[in-house]
ModelCIF file with pLDDT and N, C-alpha, C, O atoms, coordinates in Angstrom:
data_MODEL
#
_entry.id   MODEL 
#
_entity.id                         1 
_entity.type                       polymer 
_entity.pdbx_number_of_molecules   1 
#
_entity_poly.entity_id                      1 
_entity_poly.type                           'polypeptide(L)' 
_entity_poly.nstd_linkage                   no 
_entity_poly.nstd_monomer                   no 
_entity_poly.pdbx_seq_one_letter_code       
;(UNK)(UNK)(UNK)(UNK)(UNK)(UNK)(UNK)(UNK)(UNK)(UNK)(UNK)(UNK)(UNK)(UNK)(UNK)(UNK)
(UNK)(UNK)(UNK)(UNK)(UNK)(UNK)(UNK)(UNK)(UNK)(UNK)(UNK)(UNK)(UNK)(UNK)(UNK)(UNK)
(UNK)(UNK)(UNK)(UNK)(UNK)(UNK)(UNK)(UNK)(UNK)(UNK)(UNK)(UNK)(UNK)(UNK)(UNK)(UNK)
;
_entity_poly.pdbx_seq_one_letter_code_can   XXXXXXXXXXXXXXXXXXXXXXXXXXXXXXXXXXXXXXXXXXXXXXXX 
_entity_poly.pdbx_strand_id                 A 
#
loop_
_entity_poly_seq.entity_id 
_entity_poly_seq.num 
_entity_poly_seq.mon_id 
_entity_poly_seq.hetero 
1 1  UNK n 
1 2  UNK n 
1 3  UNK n 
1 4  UNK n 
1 5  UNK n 
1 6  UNK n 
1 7  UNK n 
1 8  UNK n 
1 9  UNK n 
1 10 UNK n 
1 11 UNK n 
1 12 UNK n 
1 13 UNK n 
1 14 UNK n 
1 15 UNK n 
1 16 UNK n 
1 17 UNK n 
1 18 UNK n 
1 19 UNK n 
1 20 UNK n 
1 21 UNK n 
1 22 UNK n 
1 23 UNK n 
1 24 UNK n 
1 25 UNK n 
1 26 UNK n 
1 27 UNK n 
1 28 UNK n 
1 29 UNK n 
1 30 UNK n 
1 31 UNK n 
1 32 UNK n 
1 33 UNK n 
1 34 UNK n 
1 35 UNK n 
1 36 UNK n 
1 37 UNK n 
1 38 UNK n 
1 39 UNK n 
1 40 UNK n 
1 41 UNK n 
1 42 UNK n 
1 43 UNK n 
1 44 UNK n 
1 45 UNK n 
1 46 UNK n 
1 47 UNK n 
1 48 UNK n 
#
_struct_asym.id          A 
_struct_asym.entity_id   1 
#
loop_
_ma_qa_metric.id 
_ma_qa_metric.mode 
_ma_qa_metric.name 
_ma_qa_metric.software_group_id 
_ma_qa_metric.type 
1 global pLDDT . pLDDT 
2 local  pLDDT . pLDDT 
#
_ma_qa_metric_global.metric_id      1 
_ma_qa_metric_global.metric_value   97.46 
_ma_qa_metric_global.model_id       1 
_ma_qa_metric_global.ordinal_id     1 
#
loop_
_ma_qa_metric_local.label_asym_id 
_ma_qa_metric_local.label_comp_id 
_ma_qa_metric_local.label_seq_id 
_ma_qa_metric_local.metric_id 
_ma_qa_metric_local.metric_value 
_ma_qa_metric_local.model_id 
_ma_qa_metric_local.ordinal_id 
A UNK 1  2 98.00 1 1  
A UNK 2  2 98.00 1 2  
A UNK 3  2 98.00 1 3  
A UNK 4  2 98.00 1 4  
A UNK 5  2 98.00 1 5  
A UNK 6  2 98.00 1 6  
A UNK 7  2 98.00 1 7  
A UNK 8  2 98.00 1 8  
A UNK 9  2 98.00 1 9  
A UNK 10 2 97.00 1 10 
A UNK 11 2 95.00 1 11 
A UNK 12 2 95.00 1 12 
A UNK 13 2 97.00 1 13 
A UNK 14 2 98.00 1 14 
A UNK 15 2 98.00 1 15 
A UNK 16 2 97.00 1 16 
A UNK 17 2 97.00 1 17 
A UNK 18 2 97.00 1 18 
A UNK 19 2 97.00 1 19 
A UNK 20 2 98.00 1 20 
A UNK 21 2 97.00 1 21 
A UNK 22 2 98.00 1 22 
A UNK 23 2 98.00 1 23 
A UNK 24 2 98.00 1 24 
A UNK 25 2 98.00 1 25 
A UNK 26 2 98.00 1 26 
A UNK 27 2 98.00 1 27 
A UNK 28 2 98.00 1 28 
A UNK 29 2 98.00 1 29 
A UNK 30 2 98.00 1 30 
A UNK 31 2 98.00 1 31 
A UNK 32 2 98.00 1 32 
A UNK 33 2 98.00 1 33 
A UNK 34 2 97.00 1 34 
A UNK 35 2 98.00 1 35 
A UNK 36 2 95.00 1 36 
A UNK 37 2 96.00 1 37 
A UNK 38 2 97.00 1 38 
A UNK 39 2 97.00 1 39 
A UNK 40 2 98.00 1 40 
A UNK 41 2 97.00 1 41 
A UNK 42 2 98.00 1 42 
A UNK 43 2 98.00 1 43 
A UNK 44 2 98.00 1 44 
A UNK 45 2 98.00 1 45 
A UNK 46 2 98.00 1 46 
A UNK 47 2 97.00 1 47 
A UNK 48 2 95.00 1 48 
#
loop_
_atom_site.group_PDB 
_atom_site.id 
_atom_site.type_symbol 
_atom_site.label_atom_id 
_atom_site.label_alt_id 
_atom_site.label_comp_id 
_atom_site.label_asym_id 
_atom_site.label_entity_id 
_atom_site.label_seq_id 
_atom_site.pdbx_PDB_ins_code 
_atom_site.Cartn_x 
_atom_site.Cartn_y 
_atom_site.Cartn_z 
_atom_site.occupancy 
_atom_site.B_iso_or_equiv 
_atom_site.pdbx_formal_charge 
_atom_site.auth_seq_id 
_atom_site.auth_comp_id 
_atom_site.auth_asym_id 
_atom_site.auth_atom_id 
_atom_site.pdbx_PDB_model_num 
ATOM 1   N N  . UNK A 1 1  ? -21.336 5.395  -23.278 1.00 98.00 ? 1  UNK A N  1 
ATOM 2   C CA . UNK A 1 1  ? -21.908 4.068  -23.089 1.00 98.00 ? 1  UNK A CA 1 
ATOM 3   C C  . UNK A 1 1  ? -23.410 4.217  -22.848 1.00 98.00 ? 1  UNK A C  1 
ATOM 4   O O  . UNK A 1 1  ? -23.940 4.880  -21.956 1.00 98.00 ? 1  UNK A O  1 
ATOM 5   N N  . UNK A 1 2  ? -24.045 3.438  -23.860 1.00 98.00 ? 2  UNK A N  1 
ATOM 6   C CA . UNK A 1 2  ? -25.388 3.502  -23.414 1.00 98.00 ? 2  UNK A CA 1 
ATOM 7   C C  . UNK A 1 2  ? -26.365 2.459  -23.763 1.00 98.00 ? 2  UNK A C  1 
ATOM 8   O O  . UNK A 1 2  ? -26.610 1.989  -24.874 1.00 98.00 ? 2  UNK A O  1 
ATOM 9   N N  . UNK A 1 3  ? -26.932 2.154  -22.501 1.00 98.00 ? 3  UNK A N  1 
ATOM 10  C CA . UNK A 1 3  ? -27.521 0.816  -22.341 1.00 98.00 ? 3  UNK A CA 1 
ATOM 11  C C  . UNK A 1 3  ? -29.269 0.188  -23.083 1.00 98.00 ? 3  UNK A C  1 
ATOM 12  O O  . UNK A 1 3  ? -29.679 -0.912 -23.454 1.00 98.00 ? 3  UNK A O  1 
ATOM 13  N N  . UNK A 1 4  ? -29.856 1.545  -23.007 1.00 98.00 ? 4  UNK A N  1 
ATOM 14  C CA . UNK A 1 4  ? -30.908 1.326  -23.739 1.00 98.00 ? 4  UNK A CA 1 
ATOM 15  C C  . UNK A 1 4  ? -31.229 1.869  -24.851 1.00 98.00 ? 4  UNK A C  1 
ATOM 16  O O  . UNK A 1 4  ? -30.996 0.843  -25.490 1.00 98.00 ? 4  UNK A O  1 
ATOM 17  N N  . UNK A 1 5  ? -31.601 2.675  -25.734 1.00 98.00 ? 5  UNK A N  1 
ATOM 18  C CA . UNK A 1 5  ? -32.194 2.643  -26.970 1.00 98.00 ? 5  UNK A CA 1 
ATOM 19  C C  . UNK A 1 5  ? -31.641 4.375  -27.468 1.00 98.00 ? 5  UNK A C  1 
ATOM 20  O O  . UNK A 1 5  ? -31.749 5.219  -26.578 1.00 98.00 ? 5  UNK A O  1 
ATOM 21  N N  . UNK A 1 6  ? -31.188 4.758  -28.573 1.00 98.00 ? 6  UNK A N  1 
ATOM 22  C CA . UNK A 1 6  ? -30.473 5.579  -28.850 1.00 98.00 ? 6  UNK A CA 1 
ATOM 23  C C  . UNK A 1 6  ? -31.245 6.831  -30.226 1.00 98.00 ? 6  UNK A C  1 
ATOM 24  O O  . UNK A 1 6  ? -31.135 6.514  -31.410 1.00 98.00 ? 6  UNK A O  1 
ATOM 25  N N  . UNK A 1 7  ? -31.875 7.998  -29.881 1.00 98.00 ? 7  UNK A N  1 
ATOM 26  C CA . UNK A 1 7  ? -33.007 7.965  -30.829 1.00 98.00 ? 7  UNK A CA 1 
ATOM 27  C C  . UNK A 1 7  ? -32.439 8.086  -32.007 1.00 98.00 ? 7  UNK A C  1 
ATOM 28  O O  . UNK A 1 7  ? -32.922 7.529  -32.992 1.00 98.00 ? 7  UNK A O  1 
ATOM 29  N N  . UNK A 1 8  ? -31.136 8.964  -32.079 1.00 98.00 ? 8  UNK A N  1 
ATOM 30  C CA . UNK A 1 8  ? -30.344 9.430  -33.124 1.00 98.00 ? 8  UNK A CA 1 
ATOM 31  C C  . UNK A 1 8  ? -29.397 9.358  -32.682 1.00 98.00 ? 8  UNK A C  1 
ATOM 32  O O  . UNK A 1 8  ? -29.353 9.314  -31.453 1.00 98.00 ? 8  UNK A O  1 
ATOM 33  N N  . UNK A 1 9  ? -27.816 9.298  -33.672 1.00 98.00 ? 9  UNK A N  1 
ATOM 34  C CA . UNK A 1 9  ? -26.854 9.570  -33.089 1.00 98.00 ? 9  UNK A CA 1 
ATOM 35  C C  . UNK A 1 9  ? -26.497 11.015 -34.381 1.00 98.00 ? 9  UNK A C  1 
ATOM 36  O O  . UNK A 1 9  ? -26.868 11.226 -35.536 1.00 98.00 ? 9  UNK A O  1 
ATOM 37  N N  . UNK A 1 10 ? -25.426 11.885 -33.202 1.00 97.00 ? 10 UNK A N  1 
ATOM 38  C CA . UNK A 1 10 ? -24.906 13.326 -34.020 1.00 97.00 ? 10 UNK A CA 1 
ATOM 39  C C  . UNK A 1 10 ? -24.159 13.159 -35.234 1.00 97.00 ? 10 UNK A C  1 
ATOM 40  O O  . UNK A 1 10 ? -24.046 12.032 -35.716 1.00 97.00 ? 10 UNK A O  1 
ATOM 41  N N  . UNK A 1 11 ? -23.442 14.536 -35.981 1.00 95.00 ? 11 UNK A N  1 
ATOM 42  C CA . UNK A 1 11 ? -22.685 13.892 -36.682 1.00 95.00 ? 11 UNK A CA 1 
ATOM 43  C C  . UNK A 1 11 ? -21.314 13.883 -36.068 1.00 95.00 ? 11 UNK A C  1 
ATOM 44  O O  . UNK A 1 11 ? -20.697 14.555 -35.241 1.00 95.00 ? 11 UNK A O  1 
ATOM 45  N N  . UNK A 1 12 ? -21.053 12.575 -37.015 1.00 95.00 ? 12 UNK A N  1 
ATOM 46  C CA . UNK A 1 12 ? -19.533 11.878 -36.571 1.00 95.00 ? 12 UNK A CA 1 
ATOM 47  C C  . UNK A 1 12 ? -18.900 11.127 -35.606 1.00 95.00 ? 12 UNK A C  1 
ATOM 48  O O  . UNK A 1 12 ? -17.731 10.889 -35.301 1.00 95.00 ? 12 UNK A O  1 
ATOM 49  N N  . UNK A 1 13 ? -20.801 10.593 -34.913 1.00 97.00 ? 13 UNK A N  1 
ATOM 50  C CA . UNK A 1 13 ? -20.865 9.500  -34.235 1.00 97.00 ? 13 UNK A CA 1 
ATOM 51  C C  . UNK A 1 13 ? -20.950 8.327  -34.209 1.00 97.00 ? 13 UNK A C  1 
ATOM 52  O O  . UNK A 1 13 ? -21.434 8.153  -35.327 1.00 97.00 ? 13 UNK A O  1 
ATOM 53  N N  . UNK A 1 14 ? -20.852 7.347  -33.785 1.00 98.00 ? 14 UNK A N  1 
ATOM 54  C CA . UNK A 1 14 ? -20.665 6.161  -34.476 1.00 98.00 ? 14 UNK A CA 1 
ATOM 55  C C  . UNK A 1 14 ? -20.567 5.059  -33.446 1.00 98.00 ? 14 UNK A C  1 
ATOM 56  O O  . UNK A 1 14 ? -19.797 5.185  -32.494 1.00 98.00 ? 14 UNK A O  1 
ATOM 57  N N  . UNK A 1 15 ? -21.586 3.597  -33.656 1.00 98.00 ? 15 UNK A N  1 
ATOM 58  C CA . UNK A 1 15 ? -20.938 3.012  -32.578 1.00 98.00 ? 15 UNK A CA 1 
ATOM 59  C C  . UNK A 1 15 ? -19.866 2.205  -32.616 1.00 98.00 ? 15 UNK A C  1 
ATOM 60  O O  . UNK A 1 15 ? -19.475 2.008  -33.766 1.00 98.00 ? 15 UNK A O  1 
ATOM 61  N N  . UNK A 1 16 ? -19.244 1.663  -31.768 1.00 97.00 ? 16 UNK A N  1 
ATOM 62  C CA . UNK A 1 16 ? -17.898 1.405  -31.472 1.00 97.00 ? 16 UNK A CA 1 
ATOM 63  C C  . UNK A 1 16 ? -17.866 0.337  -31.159 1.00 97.00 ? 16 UNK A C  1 
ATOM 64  O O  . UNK A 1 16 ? -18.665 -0.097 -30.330 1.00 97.00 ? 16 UNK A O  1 
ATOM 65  N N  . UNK A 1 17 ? -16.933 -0.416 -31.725 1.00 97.00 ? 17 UNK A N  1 
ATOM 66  C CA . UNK A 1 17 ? -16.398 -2.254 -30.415 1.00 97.00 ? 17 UNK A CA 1 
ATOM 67  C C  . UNK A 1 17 ? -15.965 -1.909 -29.491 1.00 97.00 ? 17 UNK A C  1 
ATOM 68  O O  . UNK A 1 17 ? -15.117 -1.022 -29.394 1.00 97.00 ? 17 UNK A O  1 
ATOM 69  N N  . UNK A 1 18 ? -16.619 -2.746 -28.306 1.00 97.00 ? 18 UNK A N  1 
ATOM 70  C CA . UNK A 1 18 ? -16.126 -2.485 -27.457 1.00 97.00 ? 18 UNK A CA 1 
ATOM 71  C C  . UNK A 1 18 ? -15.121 -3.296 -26.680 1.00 97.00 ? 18 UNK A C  1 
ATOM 72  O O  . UNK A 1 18 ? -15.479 -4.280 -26.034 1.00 97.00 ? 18 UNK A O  1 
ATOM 73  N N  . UNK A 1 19 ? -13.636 -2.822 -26.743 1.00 97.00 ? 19 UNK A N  1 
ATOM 74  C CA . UNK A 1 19 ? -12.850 -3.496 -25.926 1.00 97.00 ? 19 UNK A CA 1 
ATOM 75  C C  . UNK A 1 19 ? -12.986 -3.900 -24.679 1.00 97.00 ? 19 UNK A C  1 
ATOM 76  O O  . UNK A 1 19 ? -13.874 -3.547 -23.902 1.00 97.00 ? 19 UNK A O  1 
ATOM 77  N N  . UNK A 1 20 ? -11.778 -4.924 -24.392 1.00 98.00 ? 20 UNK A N  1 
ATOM 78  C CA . UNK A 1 20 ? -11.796 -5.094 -22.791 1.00 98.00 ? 20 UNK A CA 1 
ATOM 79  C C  . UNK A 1 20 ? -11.734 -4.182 -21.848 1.00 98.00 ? 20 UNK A C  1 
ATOM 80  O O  . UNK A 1 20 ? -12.176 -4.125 -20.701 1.00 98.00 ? 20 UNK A O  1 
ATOM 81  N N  . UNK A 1 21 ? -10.835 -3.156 -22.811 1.00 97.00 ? 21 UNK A N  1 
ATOM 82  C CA . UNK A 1 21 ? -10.052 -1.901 -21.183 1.00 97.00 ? 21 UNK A CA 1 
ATOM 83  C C  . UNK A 1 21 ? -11.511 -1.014 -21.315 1.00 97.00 ? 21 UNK A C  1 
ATOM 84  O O  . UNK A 1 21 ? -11.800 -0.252 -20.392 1.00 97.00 ? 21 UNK A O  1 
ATOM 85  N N  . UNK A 1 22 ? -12.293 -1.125 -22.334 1.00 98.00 ? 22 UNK A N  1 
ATOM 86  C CA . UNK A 1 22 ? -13.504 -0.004 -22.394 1.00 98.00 ? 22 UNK A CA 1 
ATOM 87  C C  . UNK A 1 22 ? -14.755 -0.932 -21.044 1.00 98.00 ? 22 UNK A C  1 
ATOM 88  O O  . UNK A 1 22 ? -15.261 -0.605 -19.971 1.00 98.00 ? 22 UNK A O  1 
ATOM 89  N N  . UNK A 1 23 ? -14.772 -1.866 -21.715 1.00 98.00 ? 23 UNK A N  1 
ATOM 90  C CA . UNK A 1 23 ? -15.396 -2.822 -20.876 1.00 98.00 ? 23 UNK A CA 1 
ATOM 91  C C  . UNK A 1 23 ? -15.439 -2.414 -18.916 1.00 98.00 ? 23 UNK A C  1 
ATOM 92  O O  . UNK A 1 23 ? -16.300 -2.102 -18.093 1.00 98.00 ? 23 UNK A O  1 
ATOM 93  N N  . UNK A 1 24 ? -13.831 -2.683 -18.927 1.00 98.00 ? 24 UNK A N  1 
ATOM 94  C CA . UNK A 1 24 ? -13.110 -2.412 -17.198 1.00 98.00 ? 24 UNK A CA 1 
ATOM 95  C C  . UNK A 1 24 ? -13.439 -1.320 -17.149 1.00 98.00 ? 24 UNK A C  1 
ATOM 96  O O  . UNK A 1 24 ? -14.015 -1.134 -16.077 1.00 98.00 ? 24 UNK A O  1 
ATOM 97  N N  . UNK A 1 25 ? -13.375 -0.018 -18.027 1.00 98.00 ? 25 UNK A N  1 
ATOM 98  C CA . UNK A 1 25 ? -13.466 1.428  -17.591 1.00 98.00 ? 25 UNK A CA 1 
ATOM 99  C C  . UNK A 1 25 ? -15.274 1.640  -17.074 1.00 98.00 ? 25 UNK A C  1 
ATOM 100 O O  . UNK A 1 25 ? -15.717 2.359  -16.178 1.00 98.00 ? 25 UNK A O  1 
ATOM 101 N N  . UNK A 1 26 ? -15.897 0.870  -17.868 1.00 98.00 ? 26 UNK A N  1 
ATOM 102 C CA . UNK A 1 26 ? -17.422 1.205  -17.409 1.00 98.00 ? 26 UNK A CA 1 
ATOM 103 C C  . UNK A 1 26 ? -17.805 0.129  -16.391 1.00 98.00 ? 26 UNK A C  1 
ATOM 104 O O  . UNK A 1 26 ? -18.967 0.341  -16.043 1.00 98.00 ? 26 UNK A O  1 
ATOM 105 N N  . UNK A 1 27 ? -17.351 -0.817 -15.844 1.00 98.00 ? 27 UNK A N  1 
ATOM 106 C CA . UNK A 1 27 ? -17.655 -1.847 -14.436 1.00 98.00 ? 27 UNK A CA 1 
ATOM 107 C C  . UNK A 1 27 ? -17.317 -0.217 -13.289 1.00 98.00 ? 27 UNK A C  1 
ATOM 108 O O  . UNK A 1 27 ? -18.023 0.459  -12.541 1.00 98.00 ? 27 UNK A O  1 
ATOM 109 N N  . UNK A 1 28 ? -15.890 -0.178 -13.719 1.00 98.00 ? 28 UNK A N  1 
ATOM 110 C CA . UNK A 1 28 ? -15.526 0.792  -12.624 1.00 98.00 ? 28 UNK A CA 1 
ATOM 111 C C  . UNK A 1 28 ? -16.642 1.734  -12.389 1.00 98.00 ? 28 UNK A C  1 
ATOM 112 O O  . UNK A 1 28 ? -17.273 1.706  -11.333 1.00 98.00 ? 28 UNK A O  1 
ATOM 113 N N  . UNK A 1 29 ? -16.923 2.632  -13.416 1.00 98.00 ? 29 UNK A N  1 
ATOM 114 C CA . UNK A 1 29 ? -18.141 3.496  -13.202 1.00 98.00 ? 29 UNK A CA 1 
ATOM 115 C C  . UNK A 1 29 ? -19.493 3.124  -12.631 1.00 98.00 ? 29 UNK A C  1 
ATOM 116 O O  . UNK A 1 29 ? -20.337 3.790  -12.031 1.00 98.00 ? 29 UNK A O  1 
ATOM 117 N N  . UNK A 1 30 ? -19.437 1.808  -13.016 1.00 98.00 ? 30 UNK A N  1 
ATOM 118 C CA . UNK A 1 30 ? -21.012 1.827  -12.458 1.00 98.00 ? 30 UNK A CA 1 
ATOM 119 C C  . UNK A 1 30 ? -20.918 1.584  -10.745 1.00 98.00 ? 30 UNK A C  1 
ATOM 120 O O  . UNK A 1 30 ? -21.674 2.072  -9.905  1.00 98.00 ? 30 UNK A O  1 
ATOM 121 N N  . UNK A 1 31 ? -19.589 0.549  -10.481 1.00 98.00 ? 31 UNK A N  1 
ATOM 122 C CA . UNK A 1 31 ? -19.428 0.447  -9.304  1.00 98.00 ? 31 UNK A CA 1 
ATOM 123 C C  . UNK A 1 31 ? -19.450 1.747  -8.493  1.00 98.00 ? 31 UNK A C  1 
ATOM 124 O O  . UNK A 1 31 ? -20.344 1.872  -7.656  1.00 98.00 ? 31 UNK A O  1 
ATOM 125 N N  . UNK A 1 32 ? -18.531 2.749  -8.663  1.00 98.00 ? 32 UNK A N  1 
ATOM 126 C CA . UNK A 1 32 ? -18.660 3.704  -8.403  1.00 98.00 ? 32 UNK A CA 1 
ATOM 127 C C  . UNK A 1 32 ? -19.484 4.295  -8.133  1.00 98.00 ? 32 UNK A C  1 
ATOM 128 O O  . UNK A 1 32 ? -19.384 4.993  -7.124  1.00 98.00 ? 32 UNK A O  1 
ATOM 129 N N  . UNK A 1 33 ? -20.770 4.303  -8.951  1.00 98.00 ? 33 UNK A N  1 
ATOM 130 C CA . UNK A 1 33 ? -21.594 4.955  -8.865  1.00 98.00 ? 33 UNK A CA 1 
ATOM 131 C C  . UNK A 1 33 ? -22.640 4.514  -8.531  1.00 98.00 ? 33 UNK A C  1 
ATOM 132 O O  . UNK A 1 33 ? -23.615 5.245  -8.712  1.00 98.00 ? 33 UNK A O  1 
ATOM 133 N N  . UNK A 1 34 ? -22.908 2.829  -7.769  1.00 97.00 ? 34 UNK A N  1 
ATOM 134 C CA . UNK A 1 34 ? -23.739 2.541  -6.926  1.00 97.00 ? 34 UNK A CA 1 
ATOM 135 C C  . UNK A 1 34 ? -24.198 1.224  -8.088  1.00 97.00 ? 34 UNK A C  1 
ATOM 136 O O  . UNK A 1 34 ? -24.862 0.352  -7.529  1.00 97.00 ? 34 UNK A O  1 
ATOM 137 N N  . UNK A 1 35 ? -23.986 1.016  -9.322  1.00 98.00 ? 35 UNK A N  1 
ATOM 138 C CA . UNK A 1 35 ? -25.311 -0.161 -10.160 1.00 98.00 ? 35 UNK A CA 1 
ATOM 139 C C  . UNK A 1 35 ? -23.649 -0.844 -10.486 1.00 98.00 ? 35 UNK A C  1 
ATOM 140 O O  . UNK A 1 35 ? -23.027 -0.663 -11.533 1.00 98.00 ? 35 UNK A O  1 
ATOM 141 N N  . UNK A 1 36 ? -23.123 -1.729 -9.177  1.00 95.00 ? 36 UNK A N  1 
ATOM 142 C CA . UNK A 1 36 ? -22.420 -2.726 -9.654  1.00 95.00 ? 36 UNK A CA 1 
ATOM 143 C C  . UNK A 1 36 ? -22.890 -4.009 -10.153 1.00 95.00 ? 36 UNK A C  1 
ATOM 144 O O  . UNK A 1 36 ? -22.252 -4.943 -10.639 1.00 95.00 ? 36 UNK A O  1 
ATOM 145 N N  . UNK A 1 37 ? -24.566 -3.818 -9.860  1.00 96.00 ? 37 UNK A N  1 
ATOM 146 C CA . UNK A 1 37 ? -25.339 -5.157 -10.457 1.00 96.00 ? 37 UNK A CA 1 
ATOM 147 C C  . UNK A 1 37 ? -25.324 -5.055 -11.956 1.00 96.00 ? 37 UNK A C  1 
ATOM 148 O O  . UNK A 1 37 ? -25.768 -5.988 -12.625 1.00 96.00 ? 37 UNK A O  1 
ATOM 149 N N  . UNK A 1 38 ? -24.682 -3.626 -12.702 1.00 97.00 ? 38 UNK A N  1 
ATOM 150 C CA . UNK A 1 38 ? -25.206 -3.739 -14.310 1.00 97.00 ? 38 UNK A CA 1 
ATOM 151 C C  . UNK A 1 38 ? -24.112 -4.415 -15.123 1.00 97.00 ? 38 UNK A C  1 
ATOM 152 O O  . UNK A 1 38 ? -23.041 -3.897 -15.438 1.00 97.00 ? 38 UNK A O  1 
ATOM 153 N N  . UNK A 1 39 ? -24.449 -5.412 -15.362 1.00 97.00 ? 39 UNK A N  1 
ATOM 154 C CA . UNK A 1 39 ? -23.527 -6.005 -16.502 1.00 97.00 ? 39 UNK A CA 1 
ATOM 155 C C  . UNK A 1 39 ? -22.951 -4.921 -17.969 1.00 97.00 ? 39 UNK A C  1 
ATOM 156 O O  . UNK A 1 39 ? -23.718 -4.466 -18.818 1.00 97.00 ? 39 UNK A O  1 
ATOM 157 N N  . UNK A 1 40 ? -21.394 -4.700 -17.933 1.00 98.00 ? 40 UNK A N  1 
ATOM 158 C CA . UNK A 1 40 ? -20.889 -3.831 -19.316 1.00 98.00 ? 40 UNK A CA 1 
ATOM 159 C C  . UNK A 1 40 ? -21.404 -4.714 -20.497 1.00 98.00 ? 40 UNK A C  1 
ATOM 160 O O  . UNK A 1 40 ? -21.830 -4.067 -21.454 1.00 98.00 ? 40 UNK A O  1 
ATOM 161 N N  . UNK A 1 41 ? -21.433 -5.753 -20.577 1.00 97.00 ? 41 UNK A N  1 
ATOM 162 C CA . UNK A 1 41 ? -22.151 -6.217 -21.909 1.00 97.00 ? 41 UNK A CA 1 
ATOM 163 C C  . UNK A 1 41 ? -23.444 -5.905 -22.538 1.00 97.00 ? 41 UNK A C  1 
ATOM 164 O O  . UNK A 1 41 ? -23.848 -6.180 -23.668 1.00 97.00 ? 41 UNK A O  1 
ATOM 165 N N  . UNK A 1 42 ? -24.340 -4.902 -21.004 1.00 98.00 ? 42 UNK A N  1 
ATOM 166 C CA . UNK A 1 42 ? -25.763 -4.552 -21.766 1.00 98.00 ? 42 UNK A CA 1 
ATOM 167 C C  . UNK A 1 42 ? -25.754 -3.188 -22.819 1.00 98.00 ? 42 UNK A C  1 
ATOM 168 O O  . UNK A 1 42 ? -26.569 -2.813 -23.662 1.00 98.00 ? 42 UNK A O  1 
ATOM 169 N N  . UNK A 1 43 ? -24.117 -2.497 -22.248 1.00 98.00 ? 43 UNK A N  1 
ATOM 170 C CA . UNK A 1 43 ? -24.218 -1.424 -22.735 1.00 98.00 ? 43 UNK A CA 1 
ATOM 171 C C  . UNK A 1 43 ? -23.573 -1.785 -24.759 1.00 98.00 ? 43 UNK A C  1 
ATOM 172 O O  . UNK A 1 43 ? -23.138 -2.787 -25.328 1.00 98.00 ? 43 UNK A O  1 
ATOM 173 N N  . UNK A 1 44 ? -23.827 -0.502 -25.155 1.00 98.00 ? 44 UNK A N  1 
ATOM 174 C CA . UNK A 1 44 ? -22.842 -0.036 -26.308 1.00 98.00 ? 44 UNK A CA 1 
ATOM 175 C C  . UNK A 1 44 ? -22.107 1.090  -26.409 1.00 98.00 ? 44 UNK A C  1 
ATOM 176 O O  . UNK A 1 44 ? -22.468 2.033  -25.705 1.00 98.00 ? 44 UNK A O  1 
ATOM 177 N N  . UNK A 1 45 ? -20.823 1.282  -27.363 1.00 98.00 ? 45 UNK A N  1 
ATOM 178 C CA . UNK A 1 45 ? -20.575 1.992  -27.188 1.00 98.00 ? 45 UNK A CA 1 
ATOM 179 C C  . UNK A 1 45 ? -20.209 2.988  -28.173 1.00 98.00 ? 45 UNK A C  1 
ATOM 180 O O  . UNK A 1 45 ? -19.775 2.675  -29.282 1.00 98.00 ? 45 UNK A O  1 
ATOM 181 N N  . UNK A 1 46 ? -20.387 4.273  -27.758 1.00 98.00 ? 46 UNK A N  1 
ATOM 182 C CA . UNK A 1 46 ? -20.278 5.257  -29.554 1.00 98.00 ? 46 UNK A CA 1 
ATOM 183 C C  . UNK A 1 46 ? -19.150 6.140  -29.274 1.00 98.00 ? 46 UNK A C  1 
ATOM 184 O O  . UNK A 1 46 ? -18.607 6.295  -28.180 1.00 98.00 ? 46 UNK A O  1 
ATOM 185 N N  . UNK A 1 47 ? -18.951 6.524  -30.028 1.00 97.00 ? 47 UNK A N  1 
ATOM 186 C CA . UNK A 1 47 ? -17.393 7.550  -30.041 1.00 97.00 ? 47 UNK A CA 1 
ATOM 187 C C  . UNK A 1 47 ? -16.919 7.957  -31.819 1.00 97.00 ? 47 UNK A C  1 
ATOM 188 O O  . UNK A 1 47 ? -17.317 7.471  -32.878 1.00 97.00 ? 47 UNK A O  1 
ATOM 189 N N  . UNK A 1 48 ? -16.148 8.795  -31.594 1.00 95.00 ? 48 UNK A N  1 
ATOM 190 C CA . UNK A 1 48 ? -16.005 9.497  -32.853 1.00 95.00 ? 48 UNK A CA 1 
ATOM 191 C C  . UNK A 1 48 ? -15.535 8.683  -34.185 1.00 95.00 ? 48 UNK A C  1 
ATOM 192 O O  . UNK A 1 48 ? -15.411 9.273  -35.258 1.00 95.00 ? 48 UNK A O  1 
#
């Protein structure tokens, strides 16, 4: 997940829709990790 600007992506990367449960999985993280102020909608998301 990543929220600001992406210079390249590798090969066989790609970005991704992002579901609801992907959505819930990154609230959790940020809560977790102190930035429950960051909205999951700023992010995107890439995966194989």
């Amino acid at each position: 997940f990543v929220r600001g600007k992406v210079k390249s992506l590798g090969a066989d990367c790609e970005e991704k829709p992002m579901t609801a449960a992907d959505a819930d999985i990154l609230a959790t993280l940020l809560d977790r990790a102190g930035h429950k102020e960051v909205k999951p909608a700023e992010f995107k998301l890439y995966g194989s």
